[in-house]
Each structure stands twice: as structure tokens, then as C-alpha cells.
Protein backbone atom coordinates (compact mmCIF):
# COMPACT_ATOMS: atom_id res chain seq x y z
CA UNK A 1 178.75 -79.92 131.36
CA UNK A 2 175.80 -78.71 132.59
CA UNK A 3 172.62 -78.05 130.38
CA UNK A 4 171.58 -74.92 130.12
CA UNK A 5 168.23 -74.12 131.94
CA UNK A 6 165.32 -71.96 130.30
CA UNK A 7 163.92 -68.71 131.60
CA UNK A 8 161.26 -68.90 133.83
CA UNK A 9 158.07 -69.62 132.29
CA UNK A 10 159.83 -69.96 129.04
CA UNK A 11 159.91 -72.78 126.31
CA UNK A 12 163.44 -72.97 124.55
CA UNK A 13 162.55 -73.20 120.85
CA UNK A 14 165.96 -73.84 118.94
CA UNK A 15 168.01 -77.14 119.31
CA UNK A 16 171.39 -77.37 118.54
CA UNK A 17 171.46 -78.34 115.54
CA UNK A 18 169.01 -75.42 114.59
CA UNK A 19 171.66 -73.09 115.98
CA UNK A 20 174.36 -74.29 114.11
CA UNK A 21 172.69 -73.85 110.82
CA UNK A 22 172.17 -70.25 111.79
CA UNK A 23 175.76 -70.26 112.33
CA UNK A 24 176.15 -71.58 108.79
CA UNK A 25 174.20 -69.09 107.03
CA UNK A 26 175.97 -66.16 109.32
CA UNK A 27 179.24 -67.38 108.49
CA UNK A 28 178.17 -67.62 104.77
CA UNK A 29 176.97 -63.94 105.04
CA UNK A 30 180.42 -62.89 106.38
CA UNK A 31 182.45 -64.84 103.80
CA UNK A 32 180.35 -63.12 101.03
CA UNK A 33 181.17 -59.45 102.32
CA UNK A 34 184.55 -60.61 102.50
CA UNK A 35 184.71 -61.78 99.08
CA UNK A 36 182.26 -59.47 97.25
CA UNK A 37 181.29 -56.65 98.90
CA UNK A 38 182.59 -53.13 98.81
CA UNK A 39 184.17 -52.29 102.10
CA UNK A 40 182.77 -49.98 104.17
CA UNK A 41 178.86 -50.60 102.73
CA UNK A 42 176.03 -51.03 104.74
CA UNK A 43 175.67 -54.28 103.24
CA UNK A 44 179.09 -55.42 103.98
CA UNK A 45 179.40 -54.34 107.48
CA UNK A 46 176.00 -55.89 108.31
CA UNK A 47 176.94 -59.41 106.93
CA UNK A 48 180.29 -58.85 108.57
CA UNK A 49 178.76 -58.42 111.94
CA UNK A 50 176.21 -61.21 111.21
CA UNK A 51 179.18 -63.48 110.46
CA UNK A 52 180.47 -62.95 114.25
CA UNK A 53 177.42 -64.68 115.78
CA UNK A 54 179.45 -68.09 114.28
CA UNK A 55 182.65 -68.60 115.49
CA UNK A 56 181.73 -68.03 119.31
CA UNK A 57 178.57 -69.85 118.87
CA UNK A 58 181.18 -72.68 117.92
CA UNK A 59 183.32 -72.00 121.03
CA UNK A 60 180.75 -72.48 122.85
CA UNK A 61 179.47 -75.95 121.13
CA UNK A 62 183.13 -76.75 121.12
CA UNK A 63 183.18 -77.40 124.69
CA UNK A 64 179.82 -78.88 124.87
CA UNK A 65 180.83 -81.35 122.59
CA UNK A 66 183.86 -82.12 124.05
CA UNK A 67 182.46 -82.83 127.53
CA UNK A 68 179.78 -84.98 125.48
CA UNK A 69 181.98 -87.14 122.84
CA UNK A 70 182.68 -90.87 123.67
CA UNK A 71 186.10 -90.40 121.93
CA UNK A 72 188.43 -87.59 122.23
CA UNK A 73 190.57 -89.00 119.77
CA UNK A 74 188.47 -89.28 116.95
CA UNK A 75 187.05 -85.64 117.39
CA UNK A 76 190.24 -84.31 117.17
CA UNK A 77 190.75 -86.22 114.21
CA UNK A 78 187.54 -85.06 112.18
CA UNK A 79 189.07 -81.67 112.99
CA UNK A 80 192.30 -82.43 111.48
CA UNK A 81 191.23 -83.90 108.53
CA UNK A 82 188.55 -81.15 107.83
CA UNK A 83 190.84 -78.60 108.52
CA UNK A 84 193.56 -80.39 105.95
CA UNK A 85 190.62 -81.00 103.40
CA UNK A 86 189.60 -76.96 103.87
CA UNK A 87 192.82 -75.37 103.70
CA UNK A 88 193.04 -75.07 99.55
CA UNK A 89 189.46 -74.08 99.63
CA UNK A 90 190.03 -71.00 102.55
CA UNK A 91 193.17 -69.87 100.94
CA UNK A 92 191.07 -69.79 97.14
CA UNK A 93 188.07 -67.58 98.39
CA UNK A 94 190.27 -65.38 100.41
CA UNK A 95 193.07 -64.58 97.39
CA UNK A 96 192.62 -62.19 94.31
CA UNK A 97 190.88 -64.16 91.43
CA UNK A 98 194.20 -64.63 89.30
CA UNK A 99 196.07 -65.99 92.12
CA UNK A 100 196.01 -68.92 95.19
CA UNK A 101 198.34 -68.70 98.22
CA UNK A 102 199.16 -69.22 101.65
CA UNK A 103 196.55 -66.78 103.84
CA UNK A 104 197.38 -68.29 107.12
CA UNK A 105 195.36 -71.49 108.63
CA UNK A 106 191.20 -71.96 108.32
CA UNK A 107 188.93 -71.74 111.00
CA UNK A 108 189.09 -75.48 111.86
CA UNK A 109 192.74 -75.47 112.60
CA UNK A 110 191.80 -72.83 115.27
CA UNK A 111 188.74 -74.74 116.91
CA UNK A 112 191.15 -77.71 116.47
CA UNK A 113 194.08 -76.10 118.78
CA UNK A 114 190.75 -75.17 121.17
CA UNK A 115 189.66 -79.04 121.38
CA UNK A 116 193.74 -79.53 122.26
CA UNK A 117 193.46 -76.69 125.10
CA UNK A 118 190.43 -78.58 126.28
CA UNK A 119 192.31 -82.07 126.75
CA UNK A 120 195.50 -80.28 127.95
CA UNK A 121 193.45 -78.44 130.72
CA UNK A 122 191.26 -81.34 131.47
CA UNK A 123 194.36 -84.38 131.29
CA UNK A 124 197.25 -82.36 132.36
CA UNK A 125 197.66 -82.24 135.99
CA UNK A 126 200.67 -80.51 136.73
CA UNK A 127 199.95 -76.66 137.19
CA UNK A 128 202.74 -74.94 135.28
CA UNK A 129 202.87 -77.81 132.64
CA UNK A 130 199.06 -76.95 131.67
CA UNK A 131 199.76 -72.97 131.64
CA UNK A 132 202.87 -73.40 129.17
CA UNK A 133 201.07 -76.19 126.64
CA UNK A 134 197.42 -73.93 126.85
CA UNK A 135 199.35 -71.25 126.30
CA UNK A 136 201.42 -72.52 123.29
CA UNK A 137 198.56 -73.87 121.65
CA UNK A 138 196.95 -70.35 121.50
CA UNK A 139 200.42 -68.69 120.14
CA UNK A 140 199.62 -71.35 117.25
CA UNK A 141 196.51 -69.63 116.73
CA UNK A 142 198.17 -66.70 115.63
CA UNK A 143 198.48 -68.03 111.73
CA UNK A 144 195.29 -68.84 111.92
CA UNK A 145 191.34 -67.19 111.67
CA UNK A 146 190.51 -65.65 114.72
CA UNK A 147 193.74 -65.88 116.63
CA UNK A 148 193.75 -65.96 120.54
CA UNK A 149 190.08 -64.70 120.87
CA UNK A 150 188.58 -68.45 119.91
CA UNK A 151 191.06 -69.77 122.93
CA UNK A 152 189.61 -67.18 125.60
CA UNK A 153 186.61 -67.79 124.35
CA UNK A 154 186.44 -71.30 124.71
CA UNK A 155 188.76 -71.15 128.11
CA UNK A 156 185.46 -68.94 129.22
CA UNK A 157 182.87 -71.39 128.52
CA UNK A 158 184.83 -74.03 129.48
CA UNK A 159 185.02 -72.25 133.10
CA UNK A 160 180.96 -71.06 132.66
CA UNK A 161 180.72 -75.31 132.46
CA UNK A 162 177.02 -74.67 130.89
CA UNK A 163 175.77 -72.40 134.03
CA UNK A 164 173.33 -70.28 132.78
CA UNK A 165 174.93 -67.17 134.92
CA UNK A 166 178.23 -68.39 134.04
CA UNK A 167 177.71 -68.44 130.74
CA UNK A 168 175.89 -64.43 130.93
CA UNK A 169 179.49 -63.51 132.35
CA UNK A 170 181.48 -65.23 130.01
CA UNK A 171 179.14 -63.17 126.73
CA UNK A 172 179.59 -60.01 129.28
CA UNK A 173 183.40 -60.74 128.96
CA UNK A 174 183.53 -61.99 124.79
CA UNK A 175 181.37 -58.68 123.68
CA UNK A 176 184.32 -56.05 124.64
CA UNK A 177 186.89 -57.57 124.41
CA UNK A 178 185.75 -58.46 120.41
CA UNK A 179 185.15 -54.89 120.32
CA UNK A 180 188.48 -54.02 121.51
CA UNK A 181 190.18 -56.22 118.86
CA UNK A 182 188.27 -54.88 115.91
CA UNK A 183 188.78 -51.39 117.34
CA UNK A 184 192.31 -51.77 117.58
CA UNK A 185 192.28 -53.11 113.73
CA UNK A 186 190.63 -50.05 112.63
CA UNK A 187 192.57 -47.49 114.54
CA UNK A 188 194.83 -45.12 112.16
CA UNK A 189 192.41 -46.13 108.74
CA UNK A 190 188.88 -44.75 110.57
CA UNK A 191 188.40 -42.09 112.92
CA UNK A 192 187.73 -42.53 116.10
CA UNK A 193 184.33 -41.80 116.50
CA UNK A 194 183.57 -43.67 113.47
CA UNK A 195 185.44 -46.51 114.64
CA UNK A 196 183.83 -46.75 117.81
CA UNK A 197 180.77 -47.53 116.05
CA UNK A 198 181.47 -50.02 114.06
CA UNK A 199 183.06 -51.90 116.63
CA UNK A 200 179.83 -51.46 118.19
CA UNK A 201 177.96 -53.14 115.63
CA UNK A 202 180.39 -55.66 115.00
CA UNK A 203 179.67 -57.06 118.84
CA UNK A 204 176.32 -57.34 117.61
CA UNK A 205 176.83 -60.84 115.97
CA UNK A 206 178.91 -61.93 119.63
CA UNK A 207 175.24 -60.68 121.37
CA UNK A 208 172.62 -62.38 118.72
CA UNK A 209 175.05 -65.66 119.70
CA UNK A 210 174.64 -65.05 123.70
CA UNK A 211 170.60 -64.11 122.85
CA UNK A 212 170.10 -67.66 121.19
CA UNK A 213 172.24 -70.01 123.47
CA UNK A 214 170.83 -68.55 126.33
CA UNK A 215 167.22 -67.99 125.94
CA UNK A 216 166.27 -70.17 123.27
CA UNK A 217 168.54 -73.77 123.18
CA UNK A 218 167.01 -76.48 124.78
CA UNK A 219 170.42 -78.01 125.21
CA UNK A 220 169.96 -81.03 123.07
CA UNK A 221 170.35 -82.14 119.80
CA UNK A 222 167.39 -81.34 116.66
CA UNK A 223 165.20 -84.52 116.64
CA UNK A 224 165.76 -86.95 113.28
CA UNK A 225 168.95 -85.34 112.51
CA UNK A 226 171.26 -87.93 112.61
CA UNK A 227 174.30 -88.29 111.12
CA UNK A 228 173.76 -86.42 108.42
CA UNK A 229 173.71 -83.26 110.05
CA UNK A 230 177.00 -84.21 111.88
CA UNK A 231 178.71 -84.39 109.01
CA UNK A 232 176.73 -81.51 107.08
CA UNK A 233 178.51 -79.07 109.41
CA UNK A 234 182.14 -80.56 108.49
CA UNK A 235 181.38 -80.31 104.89
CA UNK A 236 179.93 -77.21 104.74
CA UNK A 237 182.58 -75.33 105.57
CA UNK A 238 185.22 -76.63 102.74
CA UNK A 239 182.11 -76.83 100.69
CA UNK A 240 181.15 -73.14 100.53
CA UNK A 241 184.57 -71.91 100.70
CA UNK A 242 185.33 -73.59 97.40
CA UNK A 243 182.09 -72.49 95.42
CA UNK A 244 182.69 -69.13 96.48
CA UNK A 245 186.16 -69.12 95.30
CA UNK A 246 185.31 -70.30 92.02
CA UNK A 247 182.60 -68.06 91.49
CA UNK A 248 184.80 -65.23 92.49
CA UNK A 249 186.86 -66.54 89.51
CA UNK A 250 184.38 -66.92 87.40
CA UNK A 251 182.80 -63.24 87.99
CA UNK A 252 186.27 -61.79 87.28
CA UNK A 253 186.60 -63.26 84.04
């Protein structure tokens, strides 16, 4: 996968690394309107459209990384086990606070059927074969957070392959058809103008992620990270999910 090339005259500032914290802290935003906002707020819909700039940021890393790993294998495997390890936690912050059950699949199981589209597409030579299993793996998606939109997404970078222009077509692509998804959730409960709007706003996370993976990555890795902040970004997620669940517990009390 190619690297993706500054501006002209321009000094990338943010590694990757960098830009996956951001992602953190977005996401973290998003789960706390979720959990403990008042719908339709300011505050809530601007930490819910924050909270956007993640999961395609991740897309996109998702096939980076995949083109990058030494082993497959074992990066499907941190996947699975993360996503096993996170599914108690997602299903506690997103239930009432006197109750725990089945909410449909965390976010990992869906980048985790994404890494599978990735091998399928890249291992798979037979035409037809690799339509039917790509497509099956993003029907799976559909019990899971942020059904069939993480697949296109990643199916978009994965054909952008880290071209700068590429990758400007694929965001050009990702913005409206987001905004057609969250319109089409909020048609019949908003009007029409109003919904229009917000669905407006809510591609502004998808734009903030094109803004900082194409003008400002350097396309490596932050210096002296290491290993810890591979693994920071696997435990983070079950992590938060499980303090905010138990706070939202505690708060109803």
C-alpha cells in the first residue's frame, strides 16, 4: 500500500499513532452522548458527530495494516479475542442501568469481518467465489456496530491502495453515503428539513477523518511508541466501555 504523499510545500505533522488517539478520544465523545446525554442537545449531537471521525479513520488503518502485518493470522486473532473480551463490556454501556443484554456485536467484530474481506479479496482467486464470501461477510455485519458501511468503506480504501487522489474519491464517496444512512434513520421521527441538517453535521466527523489522513499523516508510525501503544488501542476499547457502564450504574443509583 502506498504511503500517502504530503501537499506541496507541506510538512505532515500527525503520525499514526497520533491519529488513532484522536480516534480514541472521538469515539469516547460519541459513547458518552450515547450513554449520557439528552438526545437531540447540542452537546450530544456534536460528540455524536465527533465520534464518526473513528470508525472510518479505522477503515482506513485497517487496510494499511493489513497490507503492512508480517502475519495475517495473528491479526485476525487479536481481533477475535478483543472483540470476545469487549462484548460484555459493549452490551453493559449500551443497556438501561438495571439491566445487561444482547445489543448486537461490538465494533471489533465488524473491523474483524473487514480484515476477513481483505484476505478473501486478496487470497481468493476465483471471481464469483470472492463476490459471494465478501459479500457474506458484510451480511454478518448486520448484528453488528456500523453494519455494511465499515465493509464499503474499507472495500474503498482498499481500492484507493494509499493514492492520495484515490483516497480524496473514496472520502468524496464515504461522506454521502454516511449521510444517506443517518438520514434514512431519522426519516418519520424529524422533519425533513431538520433532518437534512443533522445528517449534515453528522458527515462532519467522516470529513475531520479525510482532513487528517490526508493532509497531515506522515504515513508512519509515532516515534518511541512501541508496543505499548499497539496494545493501548486493543485495550482501550473494552476498557472504556466497561467504566462507562459502571458509572452509568453507579449515577442511576
Amino acid at each position: 500500500m502506498k504511503i500517502l504523499s504530503s501537499a506541496e510545500g507541506r510538512t505532515p505533522e500527525l503520525s499514526r499513532d497520533a491519529i488513532k488517539y484522536i480516534a480514541m478520544v472521538t469515539m469516547l465523545l460519541n459513547h458518552i452522548a450515547h450513554i449520557f446525554l439528552s438526545p437531540d442537545t447540542v452537546l450530544y449531537e456534536l460528540f455524536l458527530d465527533l465520534g464518526y471521525f473513528t470508525a472510518v479513520t479505522m477503515c482506513y488503518f485497517l487496510v494499511e495494516g493489513y497490507h503492512y502485518t508480517h502475519s495475517p493470522r495473528n491479526y485476525a486473532l487479536r481481533l477475535f479475542v478483543f472483540a470476545i473480551l469487549s462484548q460484555f463490556p459493549y452490551s453493559l454501556a449500551f443497556t438501561e442501568p438495571d439491566s445487561a443484554y444482547f445489543v448486537g456485536f461490538n465494533m471489533l467484530f465488524t473491523l474483524l469481518s473487514c480484515f476477513l474481506i481483505l484476505v478473501v479479496h486478496d487470497k481468493v482467486q476465483n471471481k464469483m467465489l470472492r463476490t459471494l464470501v465478501i459479500a457474506l461477510l458484510m451480511l454478518l455485519t448486520l448484528w453488528s456496530d456500523w453494519p455494511i458501511l465499515a465493509p464499503v468503506f474499507t472495500l474503498l480504501f482498499l481500492r484507493a491502495n494509499g493514492d492520495k487522489r484515490r483516497v480524496l474519491y473514496a472520502y468524496a464517496m464515504i461522506a454521502p453515503i454516511f449521510m444517506l444512512f443517518d438520514l434514512m434513520n431519522r426519516t418519520g421521527t424529524t422533519p425533513l428539513w431538520q433532518a437534512l441538517l443533522l445528517s449534515l453535521g453528522a458527515a462532519g466527523g467522516i470529513v475531520l477523518s479525510g482532513i487528517c489522513l490526508l493532509y497531515f499523516y506522515h504515513g508512519k508510525r509515532g516515534k518511541h511508541t512501541g508496543a505499548f501503544s499497539k496494545w493501548f488501542f486493543y485495550v482501550f476499547y473494552p476498557a472504556h466501555l466497561l467504566i462507562l457502564g459502571l458509572l452509568n450504574r453507579l449515577l442511576a443509583t
